[in-house]
N, C-alpha and C. Protein backbone atom coordinates (compact mmCIF):
# COMPACT_ATOMS: atom_id res chain seq x y z
N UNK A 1 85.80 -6.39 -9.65
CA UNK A 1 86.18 -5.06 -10.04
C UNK A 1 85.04 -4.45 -10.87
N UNK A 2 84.53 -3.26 -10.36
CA UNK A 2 83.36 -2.28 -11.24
C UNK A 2 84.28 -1.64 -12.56
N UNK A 3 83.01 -1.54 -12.83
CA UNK A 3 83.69 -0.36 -14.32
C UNK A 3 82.55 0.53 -14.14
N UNK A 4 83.24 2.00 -13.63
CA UNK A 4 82.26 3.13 -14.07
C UNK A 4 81.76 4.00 -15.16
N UNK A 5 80.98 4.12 -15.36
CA UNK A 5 80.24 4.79 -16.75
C UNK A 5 80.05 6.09 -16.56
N UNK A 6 80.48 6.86 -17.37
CA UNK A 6 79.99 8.25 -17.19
C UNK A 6 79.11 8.33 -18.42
N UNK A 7 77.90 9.07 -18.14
CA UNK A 7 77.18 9.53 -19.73
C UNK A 7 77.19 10.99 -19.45
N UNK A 8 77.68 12.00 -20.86
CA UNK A 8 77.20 13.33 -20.86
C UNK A 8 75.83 13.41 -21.12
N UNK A 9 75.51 14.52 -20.80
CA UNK A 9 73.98 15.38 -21.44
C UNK A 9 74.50 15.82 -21.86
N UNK A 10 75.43 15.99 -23.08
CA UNK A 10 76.10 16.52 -24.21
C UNK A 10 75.77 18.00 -24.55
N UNK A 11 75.37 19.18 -23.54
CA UNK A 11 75.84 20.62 -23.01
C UNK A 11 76.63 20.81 -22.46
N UNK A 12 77.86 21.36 -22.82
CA UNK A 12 78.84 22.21 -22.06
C UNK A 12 78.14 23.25 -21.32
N UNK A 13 78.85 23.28 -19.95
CA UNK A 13 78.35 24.64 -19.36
C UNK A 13 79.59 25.07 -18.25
N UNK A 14 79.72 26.03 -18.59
CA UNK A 14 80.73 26.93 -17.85
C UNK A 14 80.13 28.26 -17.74
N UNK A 15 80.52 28.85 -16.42
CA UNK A 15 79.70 30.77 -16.05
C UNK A 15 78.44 30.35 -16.33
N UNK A 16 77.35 29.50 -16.02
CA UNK A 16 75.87 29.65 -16.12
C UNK A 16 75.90 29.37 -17.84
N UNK A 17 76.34 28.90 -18.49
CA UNK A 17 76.77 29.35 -19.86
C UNK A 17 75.72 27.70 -20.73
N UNK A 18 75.28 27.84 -21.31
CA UNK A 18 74.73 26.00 -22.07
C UNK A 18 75.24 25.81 -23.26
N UNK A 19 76.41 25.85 -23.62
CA UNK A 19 76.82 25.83 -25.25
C UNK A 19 76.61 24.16 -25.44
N UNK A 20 75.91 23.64 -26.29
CA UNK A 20 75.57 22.27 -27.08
C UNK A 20 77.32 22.03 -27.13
N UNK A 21 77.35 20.91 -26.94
CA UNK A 21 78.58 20.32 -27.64
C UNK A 21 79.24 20.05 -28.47
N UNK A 22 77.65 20.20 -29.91
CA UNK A 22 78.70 20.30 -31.20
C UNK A 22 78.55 21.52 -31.50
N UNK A 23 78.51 22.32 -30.63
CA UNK A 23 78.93 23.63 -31.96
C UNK A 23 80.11 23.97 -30.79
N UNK A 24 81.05 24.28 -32.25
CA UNK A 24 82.89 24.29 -31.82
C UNK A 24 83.17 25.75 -32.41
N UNK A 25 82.52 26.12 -33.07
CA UNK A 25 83.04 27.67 -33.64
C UNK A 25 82.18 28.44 -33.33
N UNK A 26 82.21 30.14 -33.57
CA UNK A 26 81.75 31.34 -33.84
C UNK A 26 82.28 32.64 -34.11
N UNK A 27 81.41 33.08 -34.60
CA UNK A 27 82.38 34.35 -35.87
C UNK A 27 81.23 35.44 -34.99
N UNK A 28 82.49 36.50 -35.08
CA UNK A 28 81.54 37.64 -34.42
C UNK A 28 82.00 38.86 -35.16
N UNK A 29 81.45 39.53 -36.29
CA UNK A 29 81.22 40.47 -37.36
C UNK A 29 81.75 42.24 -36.47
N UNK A 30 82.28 42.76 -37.29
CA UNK A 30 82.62 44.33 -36.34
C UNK A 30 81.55 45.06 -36.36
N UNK A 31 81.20 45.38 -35.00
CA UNK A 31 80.01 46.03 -34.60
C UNK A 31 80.34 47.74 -35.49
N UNK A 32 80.09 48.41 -36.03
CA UNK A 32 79.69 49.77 -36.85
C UNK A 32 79.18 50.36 -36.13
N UNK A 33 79.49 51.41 -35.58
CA UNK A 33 79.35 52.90 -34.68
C UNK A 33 78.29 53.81 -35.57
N UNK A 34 76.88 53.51 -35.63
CA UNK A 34 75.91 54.15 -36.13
C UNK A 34 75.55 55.42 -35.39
N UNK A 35 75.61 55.41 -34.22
CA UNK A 35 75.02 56.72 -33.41
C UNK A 35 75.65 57.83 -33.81
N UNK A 36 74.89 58.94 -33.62
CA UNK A 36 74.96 60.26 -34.04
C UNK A 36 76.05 61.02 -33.51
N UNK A 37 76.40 60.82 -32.37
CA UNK A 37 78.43 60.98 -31.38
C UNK A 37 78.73 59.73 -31.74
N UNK A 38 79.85 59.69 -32.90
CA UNK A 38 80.69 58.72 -33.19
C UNK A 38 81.95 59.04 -32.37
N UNK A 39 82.38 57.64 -31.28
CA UNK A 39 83.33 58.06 -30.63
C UNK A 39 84.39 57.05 -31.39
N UNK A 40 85.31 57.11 -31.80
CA UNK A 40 86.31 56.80 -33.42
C UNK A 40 86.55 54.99 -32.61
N UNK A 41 87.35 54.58 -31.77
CA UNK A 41 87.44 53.28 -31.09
C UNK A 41 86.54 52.48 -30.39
N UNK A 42 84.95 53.13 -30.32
CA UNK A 42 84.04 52.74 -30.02
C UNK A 42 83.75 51.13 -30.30
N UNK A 43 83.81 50.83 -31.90
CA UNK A 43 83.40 50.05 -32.73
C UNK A 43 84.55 48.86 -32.56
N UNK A 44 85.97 49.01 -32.59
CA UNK A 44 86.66 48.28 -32.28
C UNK A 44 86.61 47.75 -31.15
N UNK A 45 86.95 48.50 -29.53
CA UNK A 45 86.77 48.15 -28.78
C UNK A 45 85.44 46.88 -28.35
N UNK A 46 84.22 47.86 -28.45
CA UNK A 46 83.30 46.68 -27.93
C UNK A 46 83.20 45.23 -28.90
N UNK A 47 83.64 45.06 -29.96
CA UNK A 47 83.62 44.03 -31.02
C UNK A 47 84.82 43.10 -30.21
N UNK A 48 86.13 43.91 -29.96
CA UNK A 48 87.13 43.46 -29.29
C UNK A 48 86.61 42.38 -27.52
N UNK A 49 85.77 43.35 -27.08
CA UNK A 49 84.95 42.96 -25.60
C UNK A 49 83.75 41.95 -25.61
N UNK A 50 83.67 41.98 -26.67
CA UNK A 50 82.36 40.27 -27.38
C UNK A 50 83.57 38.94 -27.27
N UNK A 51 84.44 39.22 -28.13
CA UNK A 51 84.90 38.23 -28.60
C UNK A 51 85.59 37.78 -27.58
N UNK A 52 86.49 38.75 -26.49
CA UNK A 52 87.14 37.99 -25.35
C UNK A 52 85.68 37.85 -24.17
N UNK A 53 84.96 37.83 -23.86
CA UNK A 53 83.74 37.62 -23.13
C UNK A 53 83.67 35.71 -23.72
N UNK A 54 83.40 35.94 -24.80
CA UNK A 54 83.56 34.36 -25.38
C UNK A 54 84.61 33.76 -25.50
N UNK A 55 86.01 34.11 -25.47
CA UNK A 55 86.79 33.13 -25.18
C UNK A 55 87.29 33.30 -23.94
N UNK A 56 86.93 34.38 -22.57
CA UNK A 56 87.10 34.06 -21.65
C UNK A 56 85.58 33.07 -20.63
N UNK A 57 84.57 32.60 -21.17
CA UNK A 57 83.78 32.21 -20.88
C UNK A 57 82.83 31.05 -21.66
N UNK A 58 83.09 30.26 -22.51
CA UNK A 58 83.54 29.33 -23.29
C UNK A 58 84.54 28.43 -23.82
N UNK A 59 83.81 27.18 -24.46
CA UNK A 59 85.50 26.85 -25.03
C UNK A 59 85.39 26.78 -26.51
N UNK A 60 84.49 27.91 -26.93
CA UNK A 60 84.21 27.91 -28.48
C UNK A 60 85.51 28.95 -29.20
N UNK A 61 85.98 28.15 -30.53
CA UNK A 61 87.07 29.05 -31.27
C UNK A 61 86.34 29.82 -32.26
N UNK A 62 86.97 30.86 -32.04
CA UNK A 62 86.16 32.52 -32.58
C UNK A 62 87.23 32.19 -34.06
N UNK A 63 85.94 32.20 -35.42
CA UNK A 63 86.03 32.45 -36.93
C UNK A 63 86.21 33.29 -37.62
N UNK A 64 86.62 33.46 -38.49
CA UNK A 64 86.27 35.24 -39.19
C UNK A 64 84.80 34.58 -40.04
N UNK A 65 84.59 34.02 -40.56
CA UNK A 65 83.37 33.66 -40.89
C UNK A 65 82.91 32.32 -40.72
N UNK A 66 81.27 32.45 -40.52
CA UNK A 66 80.76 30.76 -41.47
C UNK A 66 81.01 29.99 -40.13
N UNK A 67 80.91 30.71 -38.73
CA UNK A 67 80.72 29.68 -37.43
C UNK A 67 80.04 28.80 -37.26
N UNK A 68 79.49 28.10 -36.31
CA UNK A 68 78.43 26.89 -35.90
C UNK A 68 77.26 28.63 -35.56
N UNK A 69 77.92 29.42 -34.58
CA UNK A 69 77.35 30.73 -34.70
C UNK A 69 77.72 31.45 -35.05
N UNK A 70 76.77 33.01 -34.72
CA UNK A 70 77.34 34.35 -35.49
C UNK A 70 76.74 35.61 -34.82
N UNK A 71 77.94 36.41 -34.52
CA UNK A 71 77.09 37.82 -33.55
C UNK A 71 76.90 38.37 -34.93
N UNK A 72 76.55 39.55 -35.15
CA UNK A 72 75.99 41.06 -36.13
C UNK A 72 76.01 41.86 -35.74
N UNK A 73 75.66 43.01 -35.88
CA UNK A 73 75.23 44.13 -35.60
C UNK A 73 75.75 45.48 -35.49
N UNK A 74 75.71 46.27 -34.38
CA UNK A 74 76.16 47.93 -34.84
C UNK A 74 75.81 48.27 -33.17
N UNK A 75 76.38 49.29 -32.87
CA UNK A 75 76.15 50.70 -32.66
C UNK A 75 75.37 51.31 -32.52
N UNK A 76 74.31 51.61 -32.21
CA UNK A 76 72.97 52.41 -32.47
C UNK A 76 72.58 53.62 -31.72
N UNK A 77 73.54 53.45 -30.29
CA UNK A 77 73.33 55.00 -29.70
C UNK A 77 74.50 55.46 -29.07
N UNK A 78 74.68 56.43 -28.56
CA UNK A 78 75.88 56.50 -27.93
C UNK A 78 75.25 58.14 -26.85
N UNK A 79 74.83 58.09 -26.00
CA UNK A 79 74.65 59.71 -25.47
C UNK A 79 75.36 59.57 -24.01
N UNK A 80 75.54 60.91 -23.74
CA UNK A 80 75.78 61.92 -22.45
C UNK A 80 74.05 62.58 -22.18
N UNK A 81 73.58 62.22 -21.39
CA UNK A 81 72.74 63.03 -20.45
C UNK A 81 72.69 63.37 -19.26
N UNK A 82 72.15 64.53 -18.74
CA UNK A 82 72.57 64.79 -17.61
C UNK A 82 71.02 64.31 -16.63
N UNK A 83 71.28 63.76 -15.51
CA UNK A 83 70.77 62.85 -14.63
C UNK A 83 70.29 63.24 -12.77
N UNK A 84 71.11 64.53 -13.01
CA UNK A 84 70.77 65.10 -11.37
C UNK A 84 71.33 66.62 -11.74
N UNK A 85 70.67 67.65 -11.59
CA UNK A 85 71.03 68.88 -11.82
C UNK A 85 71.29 69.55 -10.43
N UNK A 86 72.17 70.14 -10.42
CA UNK A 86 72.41 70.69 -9.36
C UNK A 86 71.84 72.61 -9.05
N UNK A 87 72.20 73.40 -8.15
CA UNK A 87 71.26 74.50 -7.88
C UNK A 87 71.37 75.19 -9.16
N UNK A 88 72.96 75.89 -9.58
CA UNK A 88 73.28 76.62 -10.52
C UNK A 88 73.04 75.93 -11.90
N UNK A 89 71.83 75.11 -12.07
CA UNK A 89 71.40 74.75 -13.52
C UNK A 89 72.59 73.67 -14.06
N UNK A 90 73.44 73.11 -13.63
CA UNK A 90 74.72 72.63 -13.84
C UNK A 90 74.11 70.93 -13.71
N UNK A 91 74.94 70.40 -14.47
CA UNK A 91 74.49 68.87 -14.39
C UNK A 91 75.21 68.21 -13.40
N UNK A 92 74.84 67.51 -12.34
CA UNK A 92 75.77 67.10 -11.11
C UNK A 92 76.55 65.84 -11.54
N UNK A 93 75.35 65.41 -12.19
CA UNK A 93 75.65 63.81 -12.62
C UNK A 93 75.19 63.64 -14.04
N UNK A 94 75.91 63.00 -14.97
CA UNK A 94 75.34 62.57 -16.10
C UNK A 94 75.67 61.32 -16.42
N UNK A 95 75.09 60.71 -17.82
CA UNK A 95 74.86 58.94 -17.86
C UNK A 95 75.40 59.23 -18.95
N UNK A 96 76.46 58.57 -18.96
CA UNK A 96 76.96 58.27 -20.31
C UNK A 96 76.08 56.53 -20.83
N UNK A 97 75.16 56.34 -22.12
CA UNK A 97 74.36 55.39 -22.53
C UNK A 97 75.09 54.59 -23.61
N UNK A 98 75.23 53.64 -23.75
CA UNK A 98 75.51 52.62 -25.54
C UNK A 98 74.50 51.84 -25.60
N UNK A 99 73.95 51.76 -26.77
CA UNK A 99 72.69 50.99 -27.25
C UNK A 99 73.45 50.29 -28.23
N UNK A 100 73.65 48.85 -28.52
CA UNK A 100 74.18 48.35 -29.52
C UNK A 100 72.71 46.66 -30.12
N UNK A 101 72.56 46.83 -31.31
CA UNK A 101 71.63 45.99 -32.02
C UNK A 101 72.33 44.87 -32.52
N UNK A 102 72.36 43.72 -31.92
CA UNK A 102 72.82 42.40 -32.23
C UNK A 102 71.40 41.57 -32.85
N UNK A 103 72.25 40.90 -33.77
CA UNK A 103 71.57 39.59 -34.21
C UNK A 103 72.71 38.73 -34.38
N UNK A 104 72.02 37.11 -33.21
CA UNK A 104 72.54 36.15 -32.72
C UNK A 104 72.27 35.04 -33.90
N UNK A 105 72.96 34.50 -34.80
CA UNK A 105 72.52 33.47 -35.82
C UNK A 105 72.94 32.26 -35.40
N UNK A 106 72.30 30.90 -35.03
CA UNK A 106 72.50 29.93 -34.35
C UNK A 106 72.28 28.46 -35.52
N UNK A 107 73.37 28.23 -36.28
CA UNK A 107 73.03 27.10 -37.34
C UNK A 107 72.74 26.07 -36.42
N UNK A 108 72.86 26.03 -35.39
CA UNK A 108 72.62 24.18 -35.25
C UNK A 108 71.31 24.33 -34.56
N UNK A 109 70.85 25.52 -34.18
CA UNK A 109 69.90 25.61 -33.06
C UNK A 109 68.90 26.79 -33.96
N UNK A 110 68.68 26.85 -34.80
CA UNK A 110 67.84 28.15 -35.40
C UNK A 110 66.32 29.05 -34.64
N UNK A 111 66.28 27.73 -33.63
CA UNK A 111 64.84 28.35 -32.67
C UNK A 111 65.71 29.60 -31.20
N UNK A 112 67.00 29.23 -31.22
CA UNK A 112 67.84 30.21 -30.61
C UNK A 112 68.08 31.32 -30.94
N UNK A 113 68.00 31.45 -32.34
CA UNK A 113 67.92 32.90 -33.34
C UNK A 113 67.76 34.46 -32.46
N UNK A 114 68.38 35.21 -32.72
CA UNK A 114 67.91 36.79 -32.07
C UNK A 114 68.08 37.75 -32.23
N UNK A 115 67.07 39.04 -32.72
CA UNK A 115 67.63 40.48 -32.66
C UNK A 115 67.00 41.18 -31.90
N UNK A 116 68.25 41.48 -31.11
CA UNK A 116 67.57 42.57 -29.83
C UNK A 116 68.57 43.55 -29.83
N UNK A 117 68.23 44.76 -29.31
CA UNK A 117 68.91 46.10 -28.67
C UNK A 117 68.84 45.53 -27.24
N UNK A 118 70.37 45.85 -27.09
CA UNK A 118 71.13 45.66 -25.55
C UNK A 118 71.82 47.29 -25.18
N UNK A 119 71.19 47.86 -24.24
CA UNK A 119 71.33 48.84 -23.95
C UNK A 119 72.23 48.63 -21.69
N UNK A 120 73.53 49.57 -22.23
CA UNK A 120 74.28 49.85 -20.49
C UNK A 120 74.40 51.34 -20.51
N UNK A 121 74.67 51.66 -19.56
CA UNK A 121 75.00 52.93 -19.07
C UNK A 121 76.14 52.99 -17.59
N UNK A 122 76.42 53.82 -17.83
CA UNK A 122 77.71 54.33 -16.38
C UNK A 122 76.99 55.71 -15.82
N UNK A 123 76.91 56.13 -14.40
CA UNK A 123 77.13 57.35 -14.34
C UNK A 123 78.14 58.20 -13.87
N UNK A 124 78.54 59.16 -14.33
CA UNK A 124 80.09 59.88 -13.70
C UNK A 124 79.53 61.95 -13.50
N UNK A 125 80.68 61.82 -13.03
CA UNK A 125 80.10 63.57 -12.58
C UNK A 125 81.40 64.43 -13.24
N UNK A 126 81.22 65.52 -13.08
CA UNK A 126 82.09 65.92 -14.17
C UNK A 126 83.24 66.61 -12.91
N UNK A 127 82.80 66.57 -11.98
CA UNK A 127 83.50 67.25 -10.67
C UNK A 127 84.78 66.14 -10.75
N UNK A 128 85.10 65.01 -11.55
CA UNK A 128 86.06 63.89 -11.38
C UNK A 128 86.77 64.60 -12.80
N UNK A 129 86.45 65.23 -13.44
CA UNK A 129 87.66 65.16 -14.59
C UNK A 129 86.41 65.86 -15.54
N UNK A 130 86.81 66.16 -16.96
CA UNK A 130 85.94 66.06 -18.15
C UNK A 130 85.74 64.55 -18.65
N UNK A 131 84.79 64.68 -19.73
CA UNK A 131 83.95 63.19 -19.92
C UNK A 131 85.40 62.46 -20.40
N UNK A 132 86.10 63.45 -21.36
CA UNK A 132 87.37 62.80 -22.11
C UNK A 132 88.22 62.00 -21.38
N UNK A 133 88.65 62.22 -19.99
CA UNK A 133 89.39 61.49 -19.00
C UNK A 133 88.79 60.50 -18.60
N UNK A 134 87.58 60.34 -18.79
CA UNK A 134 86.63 59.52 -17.43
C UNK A 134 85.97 58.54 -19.06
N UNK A 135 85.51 58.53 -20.09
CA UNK A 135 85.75 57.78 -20.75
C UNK A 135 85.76 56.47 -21.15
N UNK A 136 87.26 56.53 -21.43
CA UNK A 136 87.35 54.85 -21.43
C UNK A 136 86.95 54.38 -20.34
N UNK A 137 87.31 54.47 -19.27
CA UNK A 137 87.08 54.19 -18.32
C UNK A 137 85.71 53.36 -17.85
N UNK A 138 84.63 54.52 -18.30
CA UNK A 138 82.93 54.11 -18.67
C UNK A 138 82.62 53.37 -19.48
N UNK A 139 83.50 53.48 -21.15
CA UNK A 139 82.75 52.70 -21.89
C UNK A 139 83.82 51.29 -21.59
N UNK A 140 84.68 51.15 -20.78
CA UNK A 140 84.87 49.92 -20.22
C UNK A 140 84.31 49.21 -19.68
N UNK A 141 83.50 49.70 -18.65
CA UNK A 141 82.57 48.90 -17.62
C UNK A 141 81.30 48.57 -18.67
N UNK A 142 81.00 49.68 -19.36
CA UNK A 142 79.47 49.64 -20.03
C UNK A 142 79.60 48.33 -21.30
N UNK A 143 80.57 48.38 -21.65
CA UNK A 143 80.85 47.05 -22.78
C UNK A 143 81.17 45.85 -21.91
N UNK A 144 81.72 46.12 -20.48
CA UNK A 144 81.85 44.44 -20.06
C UNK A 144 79.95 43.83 -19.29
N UNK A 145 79.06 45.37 -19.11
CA UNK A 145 77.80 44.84 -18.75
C UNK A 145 76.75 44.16 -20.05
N UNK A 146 77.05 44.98 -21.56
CA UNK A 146 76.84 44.27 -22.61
C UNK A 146 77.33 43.35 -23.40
N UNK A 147 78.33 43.12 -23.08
CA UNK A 147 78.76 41.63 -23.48
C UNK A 147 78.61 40.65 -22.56
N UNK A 148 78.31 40.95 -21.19
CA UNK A 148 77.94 39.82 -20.65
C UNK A 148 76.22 39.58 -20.50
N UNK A 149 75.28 41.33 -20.93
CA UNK A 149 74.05 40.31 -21.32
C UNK A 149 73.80 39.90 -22.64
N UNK A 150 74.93 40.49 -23.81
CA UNK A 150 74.72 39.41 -24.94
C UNK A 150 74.77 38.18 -24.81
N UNK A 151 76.03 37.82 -24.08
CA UNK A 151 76.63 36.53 -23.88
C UNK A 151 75.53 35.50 -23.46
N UNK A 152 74.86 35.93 -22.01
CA UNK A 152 73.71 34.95 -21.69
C UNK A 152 72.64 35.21 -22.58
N UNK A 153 72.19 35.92 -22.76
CA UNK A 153 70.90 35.53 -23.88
C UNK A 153 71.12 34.31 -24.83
N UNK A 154 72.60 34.43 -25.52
CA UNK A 154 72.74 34.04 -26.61
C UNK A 154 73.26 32.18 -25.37
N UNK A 155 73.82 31.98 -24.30
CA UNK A 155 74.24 30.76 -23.47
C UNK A 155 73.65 30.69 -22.90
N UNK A 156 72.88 31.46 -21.93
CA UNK A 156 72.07 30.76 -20.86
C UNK A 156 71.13 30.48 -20.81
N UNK A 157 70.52 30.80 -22.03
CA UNK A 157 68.94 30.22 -22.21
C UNK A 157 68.06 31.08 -21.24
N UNK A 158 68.10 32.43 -20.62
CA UNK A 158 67.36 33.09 -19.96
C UNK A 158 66.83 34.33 -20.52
């Protein structure tokens, strides 16, 4: 009768994801709506869209402080520009933009360390509704494309 051995390489990885094995926590700080159009649920929401990004794509338990890691940051832009003008000077299409400035603090791993601006955008036309209807809607998609390239920077090592 054999006896089989398993050995880990002691990285978890789930979604392309490399979380080390001992780090079991992380605390992720409320992102602050700095940009000049403060949209009032902005700040909640995407803070809200970090933290389930990591517990739908990890098996790390989210801290209020003092994690193995730690997101930071803010808010930093928020615009409407218009992107295709049409004959009558009218904007056909415009980009709604979020620029948000994270710093990634990594105690067990400190060469992982990071502050970068992560910038998404949506585009919508106004021929679908005003921006107010169409909206959430945008900064839904635009917070699930920045939390998932926070997410890998900070897991996938790319």
């Amino acid at each position: 009768m054999g006896i089989l051995i398993l050995q880990s390489c002691g990285t978890y990885s789930f979604s392309g994801a490399s979380i080390p094995a001992e780090m079991k926590t992380i605390s992720v700080q409320f992102f602050e709506n700095n940009s000049a159009l403060v949209v009032p649920y902005l700040s909640q929401q995407f803070t809200e869209a970090l933290k389930e990004r990591i517990r739908n794509q990890s098996r790390l338990s989210i801290v209020r402080s003092e994690g193995d890691a730690n997101f930071e940051g803010r808010i930093t832009d928020y615009t409407i520009r218009p992107v295709a003008i049409q004959g009558n000077d009218r904007a056909g299409l415009n980009r709604l933009t979020v620029t948000v400035s994270v710093k990634y603090t990594n105690s067990l791993n400190p060469e992982l360390n990071f502050e970068q601006s992560f910038q998404a955008f949506q585009e919508f036309s106004l021929n679908q509704g005003p921006i107010q209807t169409q909206e959430q809607k945008l900064l839904t998609l635009i917070n699930r494309q920045l939390t998932e390239d926070i997410f890998n920077k900070a897991f996938a090592n790319w």
